[in-house]
Protein backbone atom coordinates (compact mmCIF):
# COMPACT_ATOMS: atom_id res chain seq x y z
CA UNK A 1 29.00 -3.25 -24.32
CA UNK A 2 32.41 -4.65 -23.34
CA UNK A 3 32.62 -8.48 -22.26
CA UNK A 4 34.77 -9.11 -19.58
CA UNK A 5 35.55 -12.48 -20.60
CA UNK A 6 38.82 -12.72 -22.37
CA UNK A 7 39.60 -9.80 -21.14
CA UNK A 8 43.44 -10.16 -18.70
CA UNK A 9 43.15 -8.54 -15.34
CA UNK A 10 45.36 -5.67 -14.65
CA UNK A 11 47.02 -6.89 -11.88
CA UNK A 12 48.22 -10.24 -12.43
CA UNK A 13 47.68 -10.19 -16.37
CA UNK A 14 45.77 -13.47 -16.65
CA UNK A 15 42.90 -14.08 -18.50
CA UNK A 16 39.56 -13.70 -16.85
CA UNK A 17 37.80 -17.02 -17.82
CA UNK A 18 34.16 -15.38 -16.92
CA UNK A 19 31.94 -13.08 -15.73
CA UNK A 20 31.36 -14.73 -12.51
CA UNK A 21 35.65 -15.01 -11.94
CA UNK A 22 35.96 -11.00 -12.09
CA UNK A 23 33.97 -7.42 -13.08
CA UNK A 24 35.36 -4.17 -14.68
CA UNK A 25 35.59 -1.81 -11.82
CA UNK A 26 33.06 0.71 -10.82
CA UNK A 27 35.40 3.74 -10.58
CA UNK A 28 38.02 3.70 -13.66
CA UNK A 29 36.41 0.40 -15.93
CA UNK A 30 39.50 -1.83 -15.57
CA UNK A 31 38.87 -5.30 -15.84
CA UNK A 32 39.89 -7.23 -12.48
CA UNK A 33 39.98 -10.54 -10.95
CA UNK A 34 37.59 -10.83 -8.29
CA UNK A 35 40.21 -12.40 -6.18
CA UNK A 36 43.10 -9.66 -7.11
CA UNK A 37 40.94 -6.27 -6.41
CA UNK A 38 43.31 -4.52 -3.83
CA UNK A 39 40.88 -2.11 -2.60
CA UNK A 40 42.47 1.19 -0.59
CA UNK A 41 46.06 0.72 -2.34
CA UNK A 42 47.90 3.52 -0.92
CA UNK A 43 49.99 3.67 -4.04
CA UNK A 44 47.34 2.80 -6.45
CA UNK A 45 45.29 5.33 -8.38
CA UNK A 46 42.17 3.65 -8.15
CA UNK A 47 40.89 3.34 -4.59
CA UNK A 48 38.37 1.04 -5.35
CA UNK A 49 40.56 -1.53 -7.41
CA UNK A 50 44.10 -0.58 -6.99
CA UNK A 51 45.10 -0.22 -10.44
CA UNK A 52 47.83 1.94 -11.53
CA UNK A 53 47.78 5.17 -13.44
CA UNK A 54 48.13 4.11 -16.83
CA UNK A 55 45.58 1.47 -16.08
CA UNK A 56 43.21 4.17 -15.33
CA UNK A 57 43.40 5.99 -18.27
CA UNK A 58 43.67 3.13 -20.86
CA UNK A 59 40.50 1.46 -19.80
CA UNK A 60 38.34 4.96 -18.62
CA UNK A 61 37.49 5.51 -22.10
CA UNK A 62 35.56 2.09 -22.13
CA UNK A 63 33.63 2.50 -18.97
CA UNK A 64 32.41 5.92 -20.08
CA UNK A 65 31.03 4.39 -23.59
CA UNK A 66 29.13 1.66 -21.25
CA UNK A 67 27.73 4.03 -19.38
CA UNK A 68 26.32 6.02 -21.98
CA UNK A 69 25.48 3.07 -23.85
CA UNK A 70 23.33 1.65 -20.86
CA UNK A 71 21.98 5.02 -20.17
CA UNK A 72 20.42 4.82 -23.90
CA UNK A 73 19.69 1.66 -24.73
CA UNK A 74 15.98 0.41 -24.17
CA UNK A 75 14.38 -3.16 -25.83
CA UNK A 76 13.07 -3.13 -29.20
CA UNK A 77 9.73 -1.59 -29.13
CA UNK A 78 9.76 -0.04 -25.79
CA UNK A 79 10.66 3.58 -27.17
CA UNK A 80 9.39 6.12 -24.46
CA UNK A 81 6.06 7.79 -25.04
CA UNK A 82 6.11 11.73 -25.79
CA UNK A 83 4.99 14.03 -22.69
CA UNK A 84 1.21 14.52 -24.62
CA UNK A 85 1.19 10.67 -24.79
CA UNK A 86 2.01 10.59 -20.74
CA UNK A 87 -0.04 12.89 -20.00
CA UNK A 88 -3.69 11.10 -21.97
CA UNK A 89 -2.39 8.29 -20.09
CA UNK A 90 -2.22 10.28 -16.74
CA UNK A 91 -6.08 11.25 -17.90
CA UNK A 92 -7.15 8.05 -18.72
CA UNK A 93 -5.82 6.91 -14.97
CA UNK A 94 -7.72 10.26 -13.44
CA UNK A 95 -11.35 9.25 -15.11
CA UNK A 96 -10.38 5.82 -13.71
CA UNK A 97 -10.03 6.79 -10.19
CA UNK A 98 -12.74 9.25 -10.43
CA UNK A 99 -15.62 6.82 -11.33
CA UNK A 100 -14.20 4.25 -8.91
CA UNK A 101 -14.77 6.63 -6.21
CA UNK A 102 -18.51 6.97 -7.58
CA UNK A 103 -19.30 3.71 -7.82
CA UNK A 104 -17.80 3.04 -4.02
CA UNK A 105 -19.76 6.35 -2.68
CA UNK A 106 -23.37 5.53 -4.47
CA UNK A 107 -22.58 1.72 -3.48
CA UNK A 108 -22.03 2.32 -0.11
CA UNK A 109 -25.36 4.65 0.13
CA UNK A 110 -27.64 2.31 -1.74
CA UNK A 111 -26.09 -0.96 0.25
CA UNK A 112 -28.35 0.56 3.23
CA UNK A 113 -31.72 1.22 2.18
CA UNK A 114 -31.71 3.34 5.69
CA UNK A 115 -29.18 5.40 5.37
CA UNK A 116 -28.30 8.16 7.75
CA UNK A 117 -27.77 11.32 7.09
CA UNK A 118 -24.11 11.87 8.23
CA UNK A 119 -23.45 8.93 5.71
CA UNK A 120 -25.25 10.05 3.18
CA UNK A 121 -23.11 13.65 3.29
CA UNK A 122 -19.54 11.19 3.33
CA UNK A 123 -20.91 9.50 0.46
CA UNK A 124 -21.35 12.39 -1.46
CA UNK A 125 -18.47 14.06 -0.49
CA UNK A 126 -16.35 11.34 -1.10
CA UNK A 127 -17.87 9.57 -3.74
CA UNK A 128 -19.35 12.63 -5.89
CA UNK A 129 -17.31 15.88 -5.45
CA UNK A 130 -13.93 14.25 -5.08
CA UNK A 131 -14.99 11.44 -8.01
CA UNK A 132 -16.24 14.15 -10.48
CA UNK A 133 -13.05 16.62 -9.68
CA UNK A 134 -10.45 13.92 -10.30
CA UNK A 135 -12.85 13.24 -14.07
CA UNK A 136 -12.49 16.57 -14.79
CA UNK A 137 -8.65 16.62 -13.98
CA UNK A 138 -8.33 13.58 -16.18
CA UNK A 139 -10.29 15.50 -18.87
CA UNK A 140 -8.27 18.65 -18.79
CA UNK A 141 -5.42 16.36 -18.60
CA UNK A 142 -6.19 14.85 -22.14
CA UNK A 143 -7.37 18.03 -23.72
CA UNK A 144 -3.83 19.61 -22.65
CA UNK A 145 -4.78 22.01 -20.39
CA UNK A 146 -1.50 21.80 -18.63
CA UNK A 147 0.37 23.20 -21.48
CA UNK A 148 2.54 20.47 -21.84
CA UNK A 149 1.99 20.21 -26.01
């Protein structure tokens, strides 16, 4: 990645003595005193800092290779998992939910030793078919049954 310190500002060619004092501009990369960014320059090429032309193009090259570089570059050991890996994770999460949502449903029925019968029929709706359908979508997550290996 470029450092903007050091670096002389295109306008009035001083040195930028840190990061705070200027930035490389969002629209052609050219390094620019925070002070001396003449934003809308009719004549300018840049409409965001009002350098020239020539500025542009000597310092486009740089703000392309940090983009790309940011776009790519991750800490050490934090390399992305493969889709399989995402998707025993997504499983994993599934069963999770799932037997959260029977514990709450067989909780909430034996919390009440008389229960009635329209929340005895919640309970099992919620807690049993939706809890057992979001295991088995964890499951046939894991085993790959989206066809994602």
């Amino acid at each position: 990645m470029r450092q903007l310190t050091g670096q002389s500002c295109i306008h009035c060619k001083s040195r930028i003595p840190s990061d705070l004092d200027g930035l490389f501009c969002r629209a052609c990369g050219s390094p620019v005193h925070n002070q001396c960014l003449k934003p809308n320059d009719v004549r300018a090429a840049c409409k965001s800092c009002g350098a020239s032309a020539t500025d542009c193009q000597a310092y486009r090259q740089g703000a392309r290779a940090d983009a790309r570089e940011q776009q790519h570059s991750l800490p050490p050991g934090f390399e992305p998992l493969p889709a399989d890996d995402w998707d025993t994770v997504r499983g994993f999460k599934y069963i999770a939910y799932g037997l959260l949502l029977l514990s709450v449903g067989f909780v909430w029925v034996l919390n009440d030793p008389q229960v009635g019968a329209q929340r005895m029929v919640l309970s099992v709706v919620i807690g049993g078919a939706i809890g057992v359908g979001l295991i088995c979508l964890g499951v046939w997550f894991m085993i790959g049954g989206f066809g994602s290996k």
